[in-house]
Protein backbone atom coordinates (compact mmCIF):
# COMPACT_ATOMS: atom_id res chain seq x y z
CA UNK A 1 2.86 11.02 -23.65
CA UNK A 2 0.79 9.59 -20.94
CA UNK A 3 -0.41 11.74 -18.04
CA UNK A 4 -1.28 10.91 -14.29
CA UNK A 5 -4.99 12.22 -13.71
CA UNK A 6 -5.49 11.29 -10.05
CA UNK A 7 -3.76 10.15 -6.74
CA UNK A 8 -5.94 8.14 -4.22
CA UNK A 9 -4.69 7.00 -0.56
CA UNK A 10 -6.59 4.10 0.97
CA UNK A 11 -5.33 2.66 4.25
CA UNK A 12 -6.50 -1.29 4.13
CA UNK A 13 -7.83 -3.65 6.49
CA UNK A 14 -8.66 -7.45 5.68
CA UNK A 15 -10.30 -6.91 9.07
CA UNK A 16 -13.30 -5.23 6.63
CA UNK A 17 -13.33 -8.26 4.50
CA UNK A 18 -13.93 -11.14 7.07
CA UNK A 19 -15.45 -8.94 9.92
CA UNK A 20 -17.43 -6.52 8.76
CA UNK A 21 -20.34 -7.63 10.83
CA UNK A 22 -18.31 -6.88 14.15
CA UNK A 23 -18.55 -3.21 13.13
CA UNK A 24 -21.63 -2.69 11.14
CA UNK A 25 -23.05 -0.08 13.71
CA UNK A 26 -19.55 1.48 14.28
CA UNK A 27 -19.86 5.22 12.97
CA UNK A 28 -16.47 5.21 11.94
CA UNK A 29 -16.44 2.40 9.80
CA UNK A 30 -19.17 3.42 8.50
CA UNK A 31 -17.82 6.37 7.41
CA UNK A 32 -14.59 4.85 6.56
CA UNK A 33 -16.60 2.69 4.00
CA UNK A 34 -18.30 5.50 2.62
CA UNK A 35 -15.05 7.26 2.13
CA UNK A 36 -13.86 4.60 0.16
CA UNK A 37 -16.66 4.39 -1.77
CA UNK A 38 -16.60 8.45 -2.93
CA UNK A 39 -12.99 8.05 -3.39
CA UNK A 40 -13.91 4.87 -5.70
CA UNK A 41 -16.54 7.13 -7.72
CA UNK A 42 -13.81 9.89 -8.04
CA UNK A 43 -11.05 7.74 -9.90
CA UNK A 44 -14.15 5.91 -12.27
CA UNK A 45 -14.74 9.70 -13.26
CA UNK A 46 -10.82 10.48 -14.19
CA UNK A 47 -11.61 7.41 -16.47
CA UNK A 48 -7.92 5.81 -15.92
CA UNK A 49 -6.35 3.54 -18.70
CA UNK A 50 -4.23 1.48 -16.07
CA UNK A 51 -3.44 2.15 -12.53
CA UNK A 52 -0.21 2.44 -10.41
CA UNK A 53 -0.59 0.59 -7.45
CA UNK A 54 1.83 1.61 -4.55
CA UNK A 55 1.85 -0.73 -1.41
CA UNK A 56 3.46 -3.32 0.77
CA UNK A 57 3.17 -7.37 1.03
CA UNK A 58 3.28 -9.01 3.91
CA UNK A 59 5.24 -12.23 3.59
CA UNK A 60 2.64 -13.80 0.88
CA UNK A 61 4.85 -13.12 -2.34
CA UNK A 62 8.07 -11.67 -0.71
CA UNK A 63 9.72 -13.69 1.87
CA UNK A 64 12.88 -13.21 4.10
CA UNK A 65 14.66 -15.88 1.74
CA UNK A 66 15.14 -12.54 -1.09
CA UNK A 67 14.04 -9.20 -0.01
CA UNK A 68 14.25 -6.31 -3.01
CA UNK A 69 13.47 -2.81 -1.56
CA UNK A 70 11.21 -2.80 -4.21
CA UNK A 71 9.89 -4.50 -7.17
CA UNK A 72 7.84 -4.06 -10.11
CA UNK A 73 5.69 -6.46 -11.51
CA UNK A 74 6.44 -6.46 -15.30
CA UNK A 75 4.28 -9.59 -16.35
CA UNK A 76 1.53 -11.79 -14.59
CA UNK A 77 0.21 -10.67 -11.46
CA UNK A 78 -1.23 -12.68 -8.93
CA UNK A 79 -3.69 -12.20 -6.12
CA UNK A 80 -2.82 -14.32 -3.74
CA UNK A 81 -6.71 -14.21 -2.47
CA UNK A 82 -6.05 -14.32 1.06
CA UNK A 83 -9.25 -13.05 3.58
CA UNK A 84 -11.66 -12.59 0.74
CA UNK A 85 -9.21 -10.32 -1.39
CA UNK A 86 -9.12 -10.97 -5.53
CA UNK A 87 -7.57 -14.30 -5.88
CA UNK A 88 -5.69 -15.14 -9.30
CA UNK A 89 -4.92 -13.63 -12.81
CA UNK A 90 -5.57 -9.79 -12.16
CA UNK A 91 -5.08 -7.46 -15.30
CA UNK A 92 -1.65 -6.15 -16.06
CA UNK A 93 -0.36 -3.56 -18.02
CA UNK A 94 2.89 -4.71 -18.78
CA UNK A 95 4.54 -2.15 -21.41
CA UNK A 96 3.95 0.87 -18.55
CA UNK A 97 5.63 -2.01 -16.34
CA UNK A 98 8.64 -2.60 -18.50
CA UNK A 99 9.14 1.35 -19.37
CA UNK A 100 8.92 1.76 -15.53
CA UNK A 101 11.57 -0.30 -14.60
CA UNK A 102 13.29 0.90 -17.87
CA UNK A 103 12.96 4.10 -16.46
CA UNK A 104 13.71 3.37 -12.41
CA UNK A 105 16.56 1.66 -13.56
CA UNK A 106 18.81 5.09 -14.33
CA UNK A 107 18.75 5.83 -10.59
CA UNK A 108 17.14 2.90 -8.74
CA UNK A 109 17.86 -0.19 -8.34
CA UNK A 110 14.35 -2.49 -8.71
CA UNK A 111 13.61 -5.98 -8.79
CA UNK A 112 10.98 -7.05 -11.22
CA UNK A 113 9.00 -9.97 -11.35
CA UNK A 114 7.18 -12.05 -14.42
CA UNK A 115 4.81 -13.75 -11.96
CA UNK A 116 4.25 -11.36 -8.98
CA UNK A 117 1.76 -12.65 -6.50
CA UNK A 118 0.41 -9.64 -4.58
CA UNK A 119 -1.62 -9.65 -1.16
CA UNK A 120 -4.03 -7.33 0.57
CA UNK A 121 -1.11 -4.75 0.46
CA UNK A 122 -1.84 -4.19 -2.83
CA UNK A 123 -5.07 -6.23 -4.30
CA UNK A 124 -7.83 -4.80 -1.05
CA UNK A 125 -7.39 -1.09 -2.29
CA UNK A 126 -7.98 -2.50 -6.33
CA UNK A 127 -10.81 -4.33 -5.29
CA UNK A 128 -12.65 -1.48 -3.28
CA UNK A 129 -11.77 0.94 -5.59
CA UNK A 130 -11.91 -0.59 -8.83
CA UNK A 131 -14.65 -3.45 -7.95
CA UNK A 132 -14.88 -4.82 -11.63
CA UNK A 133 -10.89 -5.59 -10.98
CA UNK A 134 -11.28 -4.09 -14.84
CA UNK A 135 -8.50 -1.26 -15.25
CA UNK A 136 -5.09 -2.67 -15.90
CA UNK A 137 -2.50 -2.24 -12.92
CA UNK A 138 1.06 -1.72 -12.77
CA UNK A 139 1.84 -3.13 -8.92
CA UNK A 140 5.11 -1.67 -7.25
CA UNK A 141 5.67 -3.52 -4.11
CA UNK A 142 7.85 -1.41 -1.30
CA UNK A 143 9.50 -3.10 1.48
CA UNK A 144 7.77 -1.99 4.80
CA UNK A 145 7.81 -4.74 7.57
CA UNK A 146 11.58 -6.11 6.72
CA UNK A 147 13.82 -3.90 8.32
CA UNK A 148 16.04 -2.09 6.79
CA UNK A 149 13.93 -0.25 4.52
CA UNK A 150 13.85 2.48 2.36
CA UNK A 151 14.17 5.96 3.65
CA UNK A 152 10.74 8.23 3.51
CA UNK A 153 13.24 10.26 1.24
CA UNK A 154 14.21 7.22 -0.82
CA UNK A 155 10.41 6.84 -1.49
CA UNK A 156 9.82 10.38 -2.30
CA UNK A 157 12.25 10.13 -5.23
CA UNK A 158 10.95 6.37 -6.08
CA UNK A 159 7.36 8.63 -6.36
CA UNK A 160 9.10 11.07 -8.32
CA UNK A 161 11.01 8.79 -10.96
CA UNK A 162 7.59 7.01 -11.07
CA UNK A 163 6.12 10.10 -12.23
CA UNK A 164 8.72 10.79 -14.92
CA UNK A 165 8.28 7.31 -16.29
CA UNK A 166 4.56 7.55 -16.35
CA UNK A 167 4.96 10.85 -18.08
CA UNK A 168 7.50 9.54 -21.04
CA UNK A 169 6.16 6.96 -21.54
CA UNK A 170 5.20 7.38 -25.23
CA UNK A 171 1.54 6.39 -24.86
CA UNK A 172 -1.24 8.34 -24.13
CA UNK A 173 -2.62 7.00 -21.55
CA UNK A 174 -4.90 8.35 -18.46
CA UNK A 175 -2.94 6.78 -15.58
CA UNK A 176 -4.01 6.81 -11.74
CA UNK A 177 -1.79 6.13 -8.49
CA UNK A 178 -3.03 4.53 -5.54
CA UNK A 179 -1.00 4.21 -2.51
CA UNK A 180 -2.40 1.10 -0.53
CA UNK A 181 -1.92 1.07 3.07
CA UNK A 182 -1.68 3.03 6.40
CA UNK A 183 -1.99 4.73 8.63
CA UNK A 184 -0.93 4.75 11.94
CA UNK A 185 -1.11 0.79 13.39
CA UNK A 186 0.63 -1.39 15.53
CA UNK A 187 1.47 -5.18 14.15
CA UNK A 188 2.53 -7.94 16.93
CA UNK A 189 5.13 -8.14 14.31
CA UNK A 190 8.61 -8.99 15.41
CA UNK A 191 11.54 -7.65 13.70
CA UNK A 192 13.23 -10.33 11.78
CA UNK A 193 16.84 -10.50 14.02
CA UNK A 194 14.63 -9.99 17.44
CA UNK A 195 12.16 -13.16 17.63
CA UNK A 196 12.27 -13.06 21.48
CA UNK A 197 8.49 -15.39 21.79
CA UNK A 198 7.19 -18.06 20.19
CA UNK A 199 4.70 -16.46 18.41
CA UNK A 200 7.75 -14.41 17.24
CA UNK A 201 9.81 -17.18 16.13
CA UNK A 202 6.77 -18.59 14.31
CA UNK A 203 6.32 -15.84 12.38
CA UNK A 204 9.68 -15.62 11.01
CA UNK A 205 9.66 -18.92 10.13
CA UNK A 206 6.13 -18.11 8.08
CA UNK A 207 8.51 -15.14 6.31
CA UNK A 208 11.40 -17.33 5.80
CA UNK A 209 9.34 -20.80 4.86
CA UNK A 210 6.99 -19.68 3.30
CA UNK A 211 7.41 -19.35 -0.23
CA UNK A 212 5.98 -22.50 -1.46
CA UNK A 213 3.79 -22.67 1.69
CA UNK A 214 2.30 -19.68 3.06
CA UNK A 215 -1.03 -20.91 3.24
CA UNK A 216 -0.04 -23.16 6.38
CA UNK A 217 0.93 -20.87 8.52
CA UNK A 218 -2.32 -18.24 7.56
CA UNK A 219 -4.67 -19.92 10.90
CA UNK A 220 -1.85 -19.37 13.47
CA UNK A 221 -0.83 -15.82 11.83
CA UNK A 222 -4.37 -14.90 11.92
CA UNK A 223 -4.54 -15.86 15.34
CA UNK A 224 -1.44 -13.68 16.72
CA UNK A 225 -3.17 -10.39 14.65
CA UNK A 226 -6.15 -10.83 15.91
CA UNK A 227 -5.28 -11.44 19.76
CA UNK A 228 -3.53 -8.10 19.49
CA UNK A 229 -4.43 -4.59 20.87
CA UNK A 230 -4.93 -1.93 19.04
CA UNK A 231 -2.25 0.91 19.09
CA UNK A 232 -3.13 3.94 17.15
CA UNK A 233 -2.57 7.82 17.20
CA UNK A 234 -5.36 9.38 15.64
CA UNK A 235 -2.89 13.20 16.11
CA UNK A 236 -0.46 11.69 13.95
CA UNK A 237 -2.77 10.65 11.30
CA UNK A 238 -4.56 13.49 11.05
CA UNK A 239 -1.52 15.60 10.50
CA UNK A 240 0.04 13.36 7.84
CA UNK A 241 -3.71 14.11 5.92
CA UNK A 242 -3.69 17.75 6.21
CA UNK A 243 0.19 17.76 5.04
CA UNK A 244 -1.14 15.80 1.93
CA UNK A 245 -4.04 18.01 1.36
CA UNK A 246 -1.38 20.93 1.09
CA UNK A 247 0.73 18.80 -0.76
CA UNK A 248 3.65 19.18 1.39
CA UNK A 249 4.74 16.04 3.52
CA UNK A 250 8.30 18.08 3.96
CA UNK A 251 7.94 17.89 7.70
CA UNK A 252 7.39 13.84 7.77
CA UNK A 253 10.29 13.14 5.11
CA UNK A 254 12.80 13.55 7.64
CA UNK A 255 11.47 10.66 9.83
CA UNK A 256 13.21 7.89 10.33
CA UNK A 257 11.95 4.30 10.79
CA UNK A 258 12.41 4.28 14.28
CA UNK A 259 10.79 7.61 14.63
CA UNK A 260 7.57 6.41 12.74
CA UNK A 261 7.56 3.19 14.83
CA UNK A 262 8.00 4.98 18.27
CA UNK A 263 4.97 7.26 17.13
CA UNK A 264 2.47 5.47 14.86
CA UNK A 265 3.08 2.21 15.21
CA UNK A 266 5.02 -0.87 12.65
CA UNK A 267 2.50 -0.39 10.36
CA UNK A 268 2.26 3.06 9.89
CA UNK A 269 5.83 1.96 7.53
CA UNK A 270 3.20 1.80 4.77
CA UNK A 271 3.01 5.67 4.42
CA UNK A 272 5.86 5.06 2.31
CA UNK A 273 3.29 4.66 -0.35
CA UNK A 274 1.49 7.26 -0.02
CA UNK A 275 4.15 9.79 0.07
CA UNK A 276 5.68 7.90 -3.41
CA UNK A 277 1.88 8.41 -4.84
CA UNK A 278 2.02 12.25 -3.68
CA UNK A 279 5.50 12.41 -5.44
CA UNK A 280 4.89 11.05 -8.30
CA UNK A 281 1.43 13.36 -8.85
CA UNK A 282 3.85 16.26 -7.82
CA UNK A 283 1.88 19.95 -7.29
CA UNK A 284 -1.04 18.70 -6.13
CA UNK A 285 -4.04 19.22 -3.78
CA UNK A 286 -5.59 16.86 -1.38
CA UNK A 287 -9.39 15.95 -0.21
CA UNK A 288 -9.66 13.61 2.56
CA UNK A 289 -12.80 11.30 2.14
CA UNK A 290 -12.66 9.84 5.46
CA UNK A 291 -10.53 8.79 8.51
CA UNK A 292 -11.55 6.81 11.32
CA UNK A 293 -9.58 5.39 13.80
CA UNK A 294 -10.93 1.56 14.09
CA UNK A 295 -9.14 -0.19 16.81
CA UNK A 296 -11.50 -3.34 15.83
CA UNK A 297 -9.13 -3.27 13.20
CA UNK A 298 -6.00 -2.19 14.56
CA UNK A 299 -5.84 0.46 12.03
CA UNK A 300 -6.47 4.19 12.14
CA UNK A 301 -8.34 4.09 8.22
CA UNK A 302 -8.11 6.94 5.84
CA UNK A 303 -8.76 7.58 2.30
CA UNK A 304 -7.79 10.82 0.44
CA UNK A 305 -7.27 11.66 -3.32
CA UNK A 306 -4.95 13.74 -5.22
CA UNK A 307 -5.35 15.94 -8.04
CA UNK A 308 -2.17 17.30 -10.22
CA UNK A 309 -2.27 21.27 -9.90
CA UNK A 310 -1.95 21.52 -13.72
């Protein structure tokens, strides 16, 4: 049976992409970079055979039109190459796909997809951790920004089922779990049923629309983010990191979606995936690489990995 070597959190910005030059001299990014790139040299040494990739999309292959709380993608997958991310065919391994949803299936209820297109929520953390884009990936897209979603509970046992999957899988394969995403952030995100602004009505048309179309709404969104101010709490991020480098996020699985909102921001939603990545390692121990809080990218950026007690 196959066996999951290695857990890695990376919080992502396309910020780092397009704007790098806006923070070249900023210490933290610096070090958030640097992070990434130990973090990157850690999972090349657990030599994975494919790679579980845990993380959100926002509104470039799911749309308000059909929202699945999650969904595996089971055949091609697509980068949808926005902001200088991996744009096209990305390698797939599709028989860990299919016995994952096999699997999920007993007590979940996923979607899967045939041709997935994935954004930054899942294709930045492949392509600065795996930069050859050469280790097969298995890409489980959670709802974060479409309210309702999944409990942190519900995505502890998604993490969980993952790791039973993984682990009868009848291969014997080396398999790593990166949660993409994080941490604490504010979006100028409406929710879907509250589009008080124009900018707010625009962007639910973009997540309604824009299936067939996304790309013409990408100057305008890009706009709105980037007119925004940062909103970040570096005290809840760095407690979330030393609970995962215990290996016991007990105290943030009781948090509701309002409760993460009110204190880390919209975007801090996406530590759904890393507490599925931590659940589906199970016992495990934590190092943090790096965390900075970057407010030229809205984002307080961390990147920690995971390795199984056993």
């Amino acid at each position: 049976m196959s066996s999951i070597v290695l857990g890695v959190g990376a919080s992502h910005s396309t910020l780092m992409n397009t704007h790098w030059e806006e923070v070249a001299d900023d210490p933290g990014a610096i070090r958030f970079r640097a992070g990434l790139e130990e973090a990157r040299d850690v999972l090349a040494a657990a030599r994975p055979d494919a790679v579980v990739i845990i993380g959100s999309n926002h509104f470039r292959g799911m749309f308000l039109d059909l929202m699945p709380a999650v969904t595996v993608g089971v055949g091609e997958v697509l980068g949808a190459g926005e902001a200088d991310t991996p744009k096209g065919a990305l390698p797939a391994d599709t028989d860990l796909a299919r016995h994952l949803v096999d699997t999920l299936i007993e007590d979940f209820d996923p979607a899967f997809s045939l041709r997935m297109q994935v954004d930054h929520g899942i294709t930045h953390s492949y392509q600065h951790l795996v930069p050859g884009l050469d280790v097969p990936i298995v890409p489980v897209v959670v709802n974060m920004f479409a309210p309702p979603l999944p409990s942190l509970r519900r995505c502890h046992a998604l993490g969980e089922a993952i790791g039973r999957a993984v682990r009868t899988d009848g291969a014997d394969k080396r398999v790593a779990v990166i949660a993409s995403g994080g941490l604490s952030h504010r979006l100028p995100w409406p929710k879907w049923f509250q589009a008080l602004s124009d900018d707010d009505r625009f962007l639910v048309e973009a997540w309604l629309e824009g299936r067939n179309s996304w790309q013409e709404y990408e100057v305008r969104r890009r706009q709105i983010i980037r007119a925004a101010e940062a909103d970040l709490n570096p005290d809840f991020d760095a407690r979330f990191l030393a609970a995962l480098e215990t290996g016991d996020l007990g105290d943030f699985l009781g948090m509701s979606t309002e409760d993460i909102d009110a204190e880390a921001g919209n975007g801090a939603q996406e530590i759904r995936s890393w507490v599925a990545m931590a659940a589906a390692l199970g016992p495990s121990r934590g190092t943090t690489h790096a965390y900075a809080a970057i407010p030229q990218w809205l984002t307080g950026m961390a990147v920690a990995s995971l390795r199984p007690a056993s």
